[in-house]
Each structure stands twice: as structure tokens, then as C-alpha cells.
C-alpha atoms as a PDB file:
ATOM      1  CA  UNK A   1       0.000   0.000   0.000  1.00  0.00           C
ATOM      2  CA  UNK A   2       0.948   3.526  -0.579  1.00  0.00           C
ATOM      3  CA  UNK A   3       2.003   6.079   2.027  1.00  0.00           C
ATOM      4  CA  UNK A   4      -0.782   8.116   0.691  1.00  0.00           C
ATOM      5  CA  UNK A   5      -3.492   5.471   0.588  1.00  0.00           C
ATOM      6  CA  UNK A   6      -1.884   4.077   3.823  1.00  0.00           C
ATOM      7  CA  UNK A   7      -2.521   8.000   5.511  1.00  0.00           C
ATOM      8  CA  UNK A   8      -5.611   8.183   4.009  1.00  0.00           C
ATOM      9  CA  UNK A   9      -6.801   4.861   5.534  1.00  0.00           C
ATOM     10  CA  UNK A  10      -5.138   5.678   9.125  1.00  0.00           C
ATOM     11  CA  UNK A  11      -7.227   9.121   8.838  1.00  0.00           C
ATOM     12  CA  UNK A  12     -10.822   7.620   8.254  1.00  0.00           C
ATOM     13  CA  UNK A  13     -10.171   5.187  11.111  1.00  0.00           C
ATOM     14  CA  UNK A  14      -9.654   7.947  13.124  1.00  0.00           C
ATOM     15  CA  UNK A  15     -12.258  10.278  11.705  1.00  0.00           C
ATOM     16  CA  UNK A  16     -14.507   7.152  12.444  1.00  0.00           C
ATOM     17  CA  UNK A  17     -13.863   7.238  16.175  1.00  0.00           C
ATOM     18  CA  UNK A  18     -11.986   3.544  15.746  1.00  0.00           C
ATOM     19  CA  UNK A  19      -9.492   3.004  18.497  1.00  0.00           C
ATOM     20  CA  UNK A  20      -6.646   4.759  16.687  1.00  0.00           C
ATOM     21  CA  UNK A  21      -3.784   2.935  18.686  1.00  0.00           C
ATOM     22  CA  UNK A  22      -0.322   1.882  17.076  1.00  0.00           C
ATOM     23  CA  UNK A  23      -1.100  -1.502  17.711  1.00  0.00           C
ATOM     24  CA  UNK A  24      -4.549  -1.446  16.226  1.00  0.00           C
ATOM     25  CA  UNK A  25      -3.629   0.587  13.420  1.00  0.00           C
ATOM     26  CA  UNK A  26      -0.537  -1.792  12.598  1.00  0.00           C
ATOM     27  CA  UNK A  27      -2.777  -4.935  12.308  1.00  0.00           C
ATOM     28  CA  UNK A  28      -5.485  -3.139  10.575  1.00  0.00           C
ATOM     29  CA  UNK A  29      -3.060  -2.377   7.827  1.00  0.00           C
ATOM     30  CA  UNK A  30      -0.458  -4.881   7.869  1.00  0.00           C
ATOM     31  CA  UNK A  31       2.261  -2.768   8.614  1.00  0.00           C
ATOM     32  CA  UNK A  32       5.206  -2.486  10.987  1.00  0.00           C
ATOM     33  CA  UNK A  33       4.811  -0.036  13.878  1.00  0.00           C
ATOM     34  CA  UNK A  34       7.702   2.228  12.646  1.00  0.00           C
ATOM     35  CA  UNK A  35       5.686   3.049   9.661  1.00  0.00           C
ATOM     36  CA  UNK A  36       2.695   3.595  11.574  1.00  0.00           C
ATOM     37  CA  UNK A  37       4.314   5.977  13.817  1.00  0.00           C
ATOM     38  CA  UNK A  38       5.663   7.753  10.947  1.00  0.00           C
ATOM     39  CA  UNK A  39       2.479   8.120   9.234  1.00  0.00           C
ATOM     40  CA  UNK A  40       1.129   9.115  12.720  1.00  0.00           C
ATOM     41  CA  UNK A  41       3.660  12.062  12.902  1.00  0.00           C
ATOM     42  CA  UNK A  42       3.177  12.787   9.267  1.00  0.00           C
ATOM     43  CA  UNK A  43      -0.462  13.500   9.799  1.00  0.00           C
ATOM     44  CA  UNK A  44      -0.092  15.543  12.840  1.00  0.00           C
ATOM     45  CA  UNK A  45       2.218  17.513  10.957  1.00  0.00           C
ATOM     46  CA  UNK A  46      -0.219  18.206   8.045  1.00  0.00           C
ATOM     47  CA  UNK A  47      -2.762  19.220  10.828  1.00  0.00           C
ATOM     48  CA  UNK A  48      -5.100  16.513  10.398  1.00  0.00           C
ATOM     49  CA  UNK A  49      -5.228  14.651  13.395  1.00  0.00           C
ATOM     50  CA  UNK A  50      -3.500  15.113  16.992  1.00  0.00           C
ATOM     51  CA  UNK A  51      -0.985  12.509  18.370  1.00  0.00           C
ATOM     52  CA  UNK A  52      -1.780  10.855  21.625  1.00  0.00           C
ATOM     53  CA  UNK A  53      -0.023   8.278  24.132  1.00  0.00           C
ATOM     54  CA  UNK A  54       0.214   5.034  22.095  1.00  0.00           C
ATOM     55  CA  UNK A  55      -1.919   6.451  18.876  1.00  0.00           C
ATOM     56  CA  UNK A  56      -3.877   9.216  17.350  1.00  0.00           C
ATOM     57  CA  UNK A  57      -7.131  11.476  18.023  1.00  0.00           C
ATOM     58  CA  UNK A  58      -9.379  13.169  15.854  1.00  0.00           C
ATOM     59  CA  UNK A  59      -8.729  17.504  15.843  1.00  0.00           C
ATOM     60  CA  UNK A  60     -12.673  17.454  16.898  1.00  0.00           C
ATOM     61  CA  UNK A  61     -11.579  15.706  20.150  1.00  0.00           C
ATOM     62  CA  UNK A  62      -8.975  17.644  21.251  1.00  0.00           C
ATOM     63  CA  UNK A  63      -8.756  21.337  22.175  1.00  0.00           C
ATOM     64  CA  UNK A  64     -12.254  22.540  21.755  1.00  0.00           C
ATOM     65  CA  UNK A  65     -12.582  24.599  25.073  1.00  0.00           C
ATOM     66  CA  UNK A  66     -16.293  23.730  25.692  1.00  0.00           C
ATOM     67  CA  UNK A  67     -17.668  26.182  28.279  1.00  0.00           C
ATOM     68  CA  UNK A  68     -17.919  25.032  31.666  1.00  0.00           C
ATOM     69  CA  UNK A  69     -20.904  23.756  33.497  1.00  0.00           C
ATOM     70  CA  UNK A  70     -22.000  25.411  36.382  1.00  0.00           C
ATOM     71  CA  UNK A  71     -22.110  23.958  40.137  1.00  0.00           C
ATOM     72  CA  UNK A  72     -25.501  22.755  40.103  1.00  0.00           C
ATOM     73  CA  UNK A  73     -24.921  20.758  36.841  1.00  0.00           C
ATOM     74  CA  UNK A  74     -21.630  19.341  38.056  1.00  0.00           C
ATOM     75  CA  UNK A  75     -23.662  18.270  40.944  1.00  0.00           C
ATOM     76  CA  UNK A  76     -25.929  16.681  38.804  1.00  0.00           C
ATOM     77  CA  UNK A  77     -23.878  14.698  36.190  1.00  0.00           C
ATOM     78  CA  UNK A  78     -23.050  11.266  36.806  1.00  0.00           C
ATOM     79  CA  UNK A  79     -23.290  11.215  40.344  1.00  0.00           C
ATOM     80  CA  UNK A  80     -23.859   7.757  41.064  1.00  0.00           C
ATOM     81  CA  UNK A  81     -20.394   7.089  39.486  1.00  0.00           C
ATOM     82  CA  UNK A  82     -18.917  10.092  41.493  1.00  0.00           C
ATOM     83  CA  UNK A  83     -19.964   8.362  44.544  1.00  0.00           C
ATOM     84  CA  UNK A  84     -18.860   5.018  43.763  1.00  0.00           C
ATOM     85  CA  UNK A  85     -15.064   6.737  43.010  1.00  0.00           C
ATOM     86  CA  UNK A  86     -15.155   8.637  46.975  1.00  0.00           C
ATOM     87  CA  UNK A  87     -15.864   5.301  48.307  1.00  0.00           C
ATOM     88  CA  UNK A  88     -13.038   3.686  47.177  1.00  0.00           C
ATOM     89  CA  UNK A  89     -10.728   6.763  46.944  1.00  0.00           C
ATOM     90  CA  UNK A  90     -11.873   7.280  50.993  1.00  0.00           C
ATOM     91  CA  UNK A  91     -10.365   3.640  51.374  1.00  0.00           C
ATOM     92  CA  UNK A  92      -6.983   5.110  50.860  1.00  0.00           C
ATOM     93  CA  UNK A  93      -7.345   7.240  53.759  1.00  0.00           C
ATOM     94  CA  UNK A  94      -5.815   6.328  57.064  1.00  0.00           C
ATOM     95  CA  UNK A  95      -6.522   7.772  60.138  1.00  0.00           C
ATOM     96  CA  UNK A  96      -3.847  10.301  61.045  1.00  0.00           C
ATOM     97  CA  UNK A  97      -3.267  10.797  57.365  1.00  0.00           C
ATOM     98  CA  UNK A  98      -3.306  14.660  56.187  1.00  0.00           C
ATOM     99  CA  UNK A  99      -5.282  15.028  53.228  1.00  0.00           C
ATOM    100  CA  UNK A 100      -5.329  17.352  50.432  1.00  0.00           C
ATOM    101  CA  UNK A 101      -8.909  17.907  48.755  1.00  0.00           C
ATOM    102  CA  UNK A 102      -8.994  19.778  45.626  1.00  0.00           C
ATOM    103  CA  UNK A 103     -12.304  21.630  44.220  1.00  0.00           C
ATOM    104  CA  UNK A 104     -15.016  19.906  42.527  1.00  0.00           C
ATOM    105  CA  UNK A 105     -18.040  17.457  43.293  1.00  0.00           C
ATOM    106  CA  UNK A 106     -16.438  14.430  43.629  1.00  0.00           C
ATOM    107  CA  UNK A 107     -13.940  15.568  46.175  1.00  0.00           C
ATOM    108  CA  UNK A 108     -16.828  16.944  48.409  1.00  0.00           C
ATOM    109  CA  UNK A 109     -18.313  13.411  48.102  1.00  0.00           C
ATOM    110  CA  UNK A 110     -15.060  12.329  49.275  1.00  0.00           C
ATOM    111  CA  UNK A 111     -15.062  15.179  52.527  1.00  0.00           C
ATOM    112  CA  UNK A 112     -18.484  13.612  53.117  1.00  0.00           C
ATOM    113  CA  UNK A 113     -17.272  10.230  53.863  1.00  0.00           C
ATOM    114  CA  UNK A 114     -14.142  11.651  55.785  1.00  0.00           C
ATOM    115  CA  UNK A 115     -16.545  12.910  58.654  1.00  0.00           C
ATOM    116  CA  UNK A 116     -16.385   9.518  60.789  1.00  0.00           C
ATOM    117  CA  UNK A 117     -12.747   9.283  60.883  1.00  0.00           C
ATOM    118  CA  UNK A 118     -10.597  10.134  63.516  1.00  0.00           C
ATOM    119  CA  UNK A 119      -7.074  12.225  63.633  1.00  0.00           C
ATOM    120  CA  UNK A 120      -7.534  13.410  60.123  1.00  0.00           C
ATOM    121  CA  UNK A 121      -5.796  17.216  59.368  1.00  0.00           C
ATOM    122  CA  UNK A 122      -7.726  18.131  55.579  1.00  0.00           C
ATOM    123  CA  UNK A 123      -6.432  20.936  53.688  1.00  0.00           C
ATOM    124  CA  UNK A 124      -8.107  21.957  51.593  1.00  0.00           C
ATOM    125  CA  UNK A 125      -9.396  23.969  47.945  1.00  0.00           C
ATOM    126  CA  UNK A 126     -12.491  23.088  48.312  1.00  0.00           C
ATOM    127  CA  UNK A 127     -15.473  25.376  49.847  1.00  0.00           C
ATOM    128  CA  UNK A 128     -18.269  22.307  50.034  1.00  0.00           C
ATOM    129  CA  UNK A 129     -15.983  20.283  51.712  1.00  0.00           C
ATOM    130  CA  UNK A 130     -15.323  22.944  54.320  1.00  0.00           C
ATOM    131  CA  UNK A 131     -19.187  22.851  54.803  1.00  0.00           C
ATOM    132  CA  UNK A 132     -18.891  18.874  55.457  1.00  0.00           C
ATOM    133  CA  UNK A 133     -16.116  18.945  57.737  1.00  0.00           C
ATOM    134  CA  UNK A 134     -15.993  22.069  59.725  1.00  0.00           C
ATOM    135  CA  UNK A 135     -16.606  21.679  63.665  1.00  0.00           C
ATOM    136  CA  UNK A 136     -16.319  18.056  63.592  1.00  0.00           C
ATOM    137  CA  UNK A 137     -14.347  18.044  66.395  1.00  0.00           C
ATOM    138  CA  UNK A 138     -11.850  14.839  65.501  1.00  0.00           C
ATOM    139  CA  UNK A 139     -11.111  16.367  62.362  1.00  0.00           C
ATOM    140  CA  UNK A 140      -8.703  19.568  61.981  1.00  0.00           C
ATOM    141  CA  UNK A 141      -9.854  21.696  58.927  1.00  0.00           C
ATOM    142  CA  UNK A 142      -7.460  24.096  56.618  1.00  0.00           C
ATOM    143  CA  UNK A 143      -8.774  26.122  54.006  1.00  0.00           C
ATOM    144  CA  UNK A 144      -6.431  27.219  51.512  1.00  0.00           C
ATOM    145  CA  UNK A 145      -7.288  30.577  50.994  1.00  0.00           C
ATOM    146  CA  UNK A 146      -7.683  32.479  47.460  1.00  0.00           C
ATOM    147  CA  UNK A 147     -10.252  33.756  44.564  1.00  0.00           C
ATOM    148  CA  UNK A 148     -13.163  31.808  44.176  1.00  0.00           C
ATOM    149  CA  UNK A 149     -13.962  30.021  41.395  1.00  0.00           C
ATOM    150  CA  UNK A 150     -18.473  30.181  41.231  1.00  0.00           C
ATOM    151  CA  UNK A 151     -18.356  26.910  39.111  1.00  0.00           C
ATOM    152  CA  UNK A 152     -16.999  24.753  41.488  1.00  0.00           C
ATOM    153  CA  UNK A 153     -16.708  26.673  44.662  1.00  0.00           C
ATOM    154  CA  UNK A 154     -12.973  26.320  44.594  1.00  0.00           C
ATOM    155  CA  UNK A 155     -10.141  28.610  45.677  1.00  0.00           C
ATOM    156  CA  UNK A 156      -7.362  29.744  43.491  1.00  0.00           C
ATOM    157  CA  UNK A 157      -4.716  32.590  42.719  1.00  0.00           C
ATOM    158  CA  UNK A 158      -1.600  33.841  44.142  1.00  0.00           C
ATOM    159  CA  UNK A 159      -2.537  33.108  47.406  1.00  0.00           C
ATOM    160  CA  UNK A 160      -3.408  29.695  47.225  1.00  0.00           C
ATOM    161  CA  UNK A 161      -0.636  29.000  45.514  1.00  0.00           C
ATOM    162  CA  UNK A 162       1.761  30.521  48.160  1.00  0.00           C
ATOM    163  CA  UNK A 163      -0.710  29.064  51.006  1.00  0.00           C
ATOM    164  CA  UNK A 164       0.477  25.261  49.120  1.00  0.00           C
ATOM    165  CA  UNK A 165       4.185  25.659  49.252  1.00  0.00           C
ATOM    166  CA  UNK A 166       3.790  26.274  52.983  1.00  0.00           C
ATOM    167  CA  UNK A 167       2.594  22.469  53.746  1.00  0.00           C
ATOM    168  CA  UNK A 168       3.125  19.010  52.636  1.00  0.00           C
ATOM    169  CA  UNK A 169       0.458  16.643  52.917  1.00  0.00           C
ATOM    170  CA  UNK A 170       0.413  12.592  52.651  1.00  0.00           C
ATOM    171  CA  UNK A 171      -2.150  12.117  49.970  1.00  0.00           C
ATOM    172  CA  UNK A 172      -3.738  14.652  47.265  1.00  0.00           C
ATOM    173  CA  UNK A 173      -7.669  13.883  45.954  1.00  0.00           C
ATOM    174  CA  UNK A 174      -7.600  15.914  42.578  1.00  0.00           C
ATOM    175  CA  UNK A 175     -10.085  16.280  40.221  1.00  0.00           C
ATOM    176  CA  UNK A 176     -10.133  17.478  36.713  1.00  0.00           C
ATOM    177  CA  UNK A 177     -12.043  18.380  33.310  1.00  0.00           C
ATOM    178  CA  UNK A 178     -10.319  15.725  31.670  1.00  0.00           C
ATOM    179  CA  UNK A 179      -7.422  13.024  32.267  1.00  0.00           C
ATOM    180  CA  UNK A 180      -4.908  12.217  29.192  1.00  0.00           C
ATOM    181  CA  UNK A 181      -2.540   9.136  29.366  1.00  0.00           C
ATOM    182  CA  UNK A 182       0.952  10.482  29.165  1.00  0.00           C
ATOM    183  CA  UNK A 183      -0.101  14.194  28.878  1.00  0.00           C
ATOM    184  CA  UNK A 184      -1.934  15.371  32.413  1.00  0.00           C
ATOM    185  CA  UNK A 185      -4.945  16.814  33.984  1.00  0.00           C
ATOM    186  CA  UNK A 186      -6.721  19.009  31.266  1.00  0.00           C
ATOM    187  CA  UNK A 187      -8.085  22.597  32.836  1.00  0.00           C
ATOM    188  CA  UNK A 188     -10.301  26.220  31.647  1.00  0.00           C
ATOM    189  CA  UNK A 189      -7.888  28.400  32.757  1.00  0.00           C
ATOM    190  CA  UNK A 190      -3.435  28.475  33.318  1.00  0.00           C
ATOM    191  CA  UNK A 191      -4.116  29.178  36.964  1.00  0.00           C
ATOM    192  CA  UNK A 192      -6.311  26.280  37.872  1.00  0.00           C
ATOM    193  CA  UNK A 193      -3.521  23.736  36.070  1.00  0.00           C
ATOM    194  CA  UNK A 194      -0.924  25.604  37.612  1.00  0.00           C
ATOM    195  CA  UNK A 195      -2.445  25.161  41.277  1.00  0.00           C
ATOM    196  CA  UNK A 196      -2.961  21.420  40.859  1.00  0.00           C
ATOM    197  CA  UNK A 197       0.447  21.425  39.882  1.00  0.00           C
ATOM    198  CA  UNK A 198       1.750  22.989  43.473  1.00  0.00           C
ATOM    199  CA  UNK A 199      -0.698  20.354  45.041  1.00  0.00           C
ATOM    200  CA  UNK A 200       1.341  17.562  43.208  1.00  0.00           C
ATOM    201  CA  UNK A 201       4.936  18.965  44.423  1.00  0.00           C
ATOM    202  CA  UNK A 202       3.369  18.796  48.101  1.00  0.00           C
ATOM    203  CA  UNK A 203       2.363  15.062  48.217  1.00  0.00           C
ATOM    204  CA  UNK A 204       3.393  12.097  48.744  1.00  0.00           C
ATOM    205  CA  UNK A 205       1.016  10.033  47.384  1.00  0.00           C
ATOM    206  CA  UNK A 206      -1.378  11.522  44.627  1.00  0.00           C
ATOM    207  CA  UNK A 207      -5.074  10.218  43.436  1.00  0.00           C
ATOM    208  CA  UNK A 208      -6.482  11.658  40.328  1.00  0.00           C
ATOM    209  CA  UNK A 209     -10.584  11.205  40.565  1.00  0.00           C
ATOM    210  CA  UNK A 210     -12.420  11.324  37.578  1.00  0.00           C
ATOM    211  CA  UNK A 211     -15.539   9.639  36.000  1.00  0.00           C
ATOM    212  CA  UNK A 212     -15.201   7.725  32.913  1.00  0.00           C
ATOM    213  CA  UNK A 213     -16.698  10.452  30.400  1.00  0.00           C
ATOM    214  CA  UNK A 214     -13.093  12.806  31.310  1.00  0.00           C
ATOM    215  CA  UNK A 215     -11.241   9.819  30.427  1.00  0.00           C
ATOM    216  CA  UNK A 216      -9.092  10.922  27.325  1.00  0.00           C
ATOM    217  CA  UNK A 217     -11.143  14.383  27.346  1.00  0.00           C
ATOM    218  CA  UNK A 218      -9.462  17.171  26.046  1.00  0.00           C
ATOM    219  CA  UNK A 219     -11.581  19.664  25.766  1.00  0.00           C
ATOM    220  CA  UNK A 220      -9.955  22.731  27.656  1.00  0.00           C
ATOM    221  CA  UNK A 221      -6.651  23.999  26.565  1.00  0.00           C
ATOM    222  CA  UNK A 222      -4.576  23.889  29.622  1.00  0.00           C
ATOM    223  CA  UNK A 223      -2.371  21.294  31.061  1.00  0.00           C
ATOM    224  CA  UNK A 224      -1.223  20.162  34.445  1.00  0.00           C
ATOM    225  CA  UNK A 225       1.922  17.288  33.475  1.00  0.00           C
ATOM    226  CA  UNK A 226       1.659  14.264  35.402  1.00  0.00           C
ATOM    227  CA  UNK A 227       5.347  12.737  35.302  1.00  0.00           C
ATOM    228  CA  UNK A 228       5.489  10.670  38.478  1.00  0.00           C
ATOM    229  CA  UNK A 229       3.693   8.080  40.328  1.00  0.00           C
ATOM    230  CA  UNK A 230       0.364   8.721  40.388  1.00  0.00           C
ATOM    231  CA  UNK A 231      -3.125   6.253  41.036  1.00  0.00           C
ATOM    232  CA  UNK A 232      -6.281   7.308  38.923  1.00  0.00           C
ATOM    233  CA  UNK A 233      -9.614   6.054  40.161  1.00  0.00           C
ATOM    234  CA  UNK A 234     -12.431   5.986  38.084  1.00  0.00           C
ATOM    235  CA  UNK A 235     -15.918   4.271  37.629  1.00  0.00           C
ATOM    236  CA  UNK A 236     -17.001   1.111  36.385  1.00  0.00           C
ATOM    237  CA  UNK A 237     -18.684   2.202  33.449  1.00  0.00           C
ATOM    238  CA  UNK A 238     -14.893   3.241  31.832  1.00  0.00           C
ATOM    239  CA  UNK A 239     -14.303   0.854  28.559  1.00  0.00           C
ATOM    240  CA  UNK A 240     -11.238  -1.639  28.034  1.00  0.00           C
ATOM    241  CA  UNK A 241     -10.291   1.489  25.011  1.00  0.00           C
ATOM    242  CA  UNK A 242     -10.370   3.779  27.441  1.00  0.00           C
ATOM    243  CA  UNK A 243      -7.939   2.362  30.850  1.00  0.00           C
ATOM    244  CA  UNK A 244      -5.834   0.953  27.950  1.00  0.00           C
ATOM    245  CA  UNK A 245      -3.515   4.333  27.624  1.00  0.00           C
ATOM    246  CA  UNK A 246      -3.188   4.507  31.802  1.00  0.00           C
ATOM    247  CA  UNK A 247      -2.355   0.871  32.030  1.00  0.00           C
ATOM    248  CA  UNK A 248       0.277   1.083  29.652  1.00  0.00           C
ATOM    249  CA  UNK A 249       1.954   3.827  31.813  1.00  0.00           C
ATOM    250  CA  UNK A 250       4.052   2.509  34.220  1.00  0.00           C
ATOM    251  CA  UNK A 251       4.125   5.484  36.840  1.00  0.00           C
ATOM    252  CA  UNK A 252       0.182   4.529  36.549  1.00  0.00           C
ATOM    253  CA  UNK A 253      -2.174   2.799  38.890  1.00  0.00           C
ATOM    254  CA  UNK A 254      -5.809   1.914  37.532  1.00  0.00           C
ATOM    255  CA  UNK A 255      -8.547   1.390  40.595  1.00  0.00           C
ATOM    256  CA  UNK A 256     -12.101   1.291  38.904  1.00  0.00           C
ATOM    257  CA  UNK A 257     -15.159   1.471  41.705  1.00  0.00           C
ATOM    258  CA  UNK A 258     -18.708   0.038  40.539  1.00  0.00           C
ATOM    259  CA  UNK A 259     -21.325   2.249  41.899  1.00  0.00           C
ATOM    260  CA  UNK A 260     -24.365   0.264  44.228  1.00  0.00           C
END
């Protein structure tokens, strides 16, 4: 087969919404990988398609900075499945752990859980899970101060930022539009990418929670890197195509929970 005809074929596949991996591609078309990856590169050169960990995307998928939902329809989407991921993320927590919580719903399902343990010290991002754990009197509560983000009821700015390279904490619960195998946490704005990236530098031990539709979503245009260990916990509705990227990554650890 022609390189054309060969590009051509790779590019409907993808176009199609196939599972545009190296590996798939390669049997698909009877070729060796190194050609595939240089047809791969080719494309993304000619602006056609966008290369990913292990394969290709379509341009449609990638970079389209939808708007974001509001607070009471974050709330509202797939929470069953957000649920299901605090349950198991909260079985990570020890007692005399301190916690980081970043914004978002899930992470306040997560605070709600938190409110039976004991010796817990939560810092925290995240304004409704200051309303779930304030007052309880075995738990200490920190607020990281800053600008206020309506759409999740989140802190950020300067101040959280400097607030963050004051403390170190033994495990970070972050959430995020969208999750990328070997490219990061995908973000609306620099300065919300940029604080989950001072949350990573203080942690030990960091969770990434996100529901299987932000698998491989890239739909905002800025990037927190994930380049060290890291355990992503997600919901049992996420497809073989989709934990295939993460499980390839070795710094990666896949934890699926199955909602009641």
C-alpha cells in the first residue's frame, strides 16, 4: 500500500472514532509499527489529526474549550459514578493521614465520607468540603485561601498557591475536566492547572478522581503534566479502550469502583 493510501486509511479510522492505537492501526493495515508511527507524525504535521499516548485522536476531540458547566450541573452529572469513586478513593485514607482535597463534586463526596474518621488534618481547595467537615471536632480543617472560582466553589490565585508551598500533605484527591494518558490533567484556565500542579509537588502520594466520560477528554486547553507516580480512580462504566492508555503507563495505577 501507498504512504498516501496508507494516511488516508489511518485518517478515516480515526475520523470514524476507531481506536486509533499503534497496535490497532498496525494490524489493521499490515504494517510495521515504525511506519505507523511515521504516518502518525506525518499527519499531525499536516494538521489533520493530533498525536496521543500510544496512537492518534481526531482535531474534533482535542482542544475545543467547551464552556464550563455550572455547580448545580456538576452536581448533577453522573453522580452515582462520582460516589462510587469517593468510596473507594476514601479507602486510601488512614486515620492520622493529612489530606489534600482539591475543588469539585467528587472531592466533596469524598469530605463527606471523611466525617467519621478520627485524627484526620484536611487541607483543603475546596469550599463544600469545608461545609462537610468544619466543627467536627476529631477532624482539623485548613482552608487554603484564594479567589473563588463560582463553578466549582474552589479557591485559586496567588494566594493559594503561596498558602500550598507552605505544607506538605500525605495524599492529594484531585479532580479534573479531563485526564490524558501520558499528557496530564486538562483545565479552563493556566491558573487552575498551575495550582494542581503545586498540590502535586506537596504530596506524597497523589489520586487523580475522575468519572469515565473525562477519560481521554481534552476539551480545555490547559495542562497540568503528570510525570510521576500517580493512582487514577475511576468508575465502572470506563471501557477496556479507554484504561488501555493509563495501564500502559508505568508510573500509573488503575482502581475502577462500581457504583451500588
Amino acid at each position: 500500500m501507498k504512504a498516501a493510501d496508507r494516511r488516508r486509511a489511518i485518517l478515516q479510522l480515526v475520523l470514524a472514532g476507531e481506536e486509533a492505537n499503534v497496535e490497532r492501526l498496525t494490524a489493521s493495515l499490515g504494517v510495521s509499527e515504525a511506519t505507523v508511527r511515521r504516518d502518525l507524525t506525518a499527519l499531525a504535521r499536516e494538521g489533520r489529526i493530533v498525536r496521543t499516548y500510544g496512537g492518534a485522536a481526531a482535531l474534533m476531540q482535542v482542544g475545543g474549550h467547551e464552556p464550563e458547566a455550572s455547580l448545580e450541573e456538576r452536581k448533577a452529572l453522573q453522580r452515582d459514578q462520582k460516589d462510587a469513586i469517593a468510596r473507594l478513593a476514601a479507602s486510601y485514607v488512614q486515620d492520622g493521614d493529612a489530606v489534600l482535597l482539591d475543588s469539585g463534586t467528587t472531592a466533596a463526596a469524598l469530605a463527606r465520607l471523611l466525617a467519621a474518621r478520627e485524627d484526620l488534618h484536611v487541607y483543603t481547595t475546596n469550599l463544600l468540603a469545608v461545609t462537610a467537615l468544619a466543627g467536627l471536632p476529631k477532624i482539623r480543617v485548613t482552608l487554603i485561601g484564594g479567589d473563588v472560582r463560582p463553578s466549582s466553589m474552589g479557591t485559586f490565585g496567588p494566594l493559594a498557591q503561596v498558602a500550598l508551598s507552605r505544607i506538605s500533605v500525605d495524599k492529594a484527591f484531585l479532580g479534573a475536566d479531563g485526564v490524558v494518558a501520558g499528557v496530564g490533567l486538562c483545565e479552563a484556565s493556566a491558573e487552575q492547572a498551575y495550582l494542581k500542579e503545586c498540590i502535586i509537588r506537596q504530596a506524597a502520594d497523589i489520586f487523580v478522581l475522575v468519572d469515565s466520560t473525562k477519560l481521554g477528554r481534552a476539551r480545555q486547553q490547559h495542562w497540568t503534566p503528570l510525570e510521576r507516580a500517580w493512582t487514577l480512580v475511576t468508575d465502572g462504566e470506563a471501557t477496556p479502550s479507554q484504561l488501555e492508555p493509563f495501564h500502559a503507563l508505568k508510573q500509573v495505577t488503575v482502581a475502577v469502583a462500581v457504583a451500588d
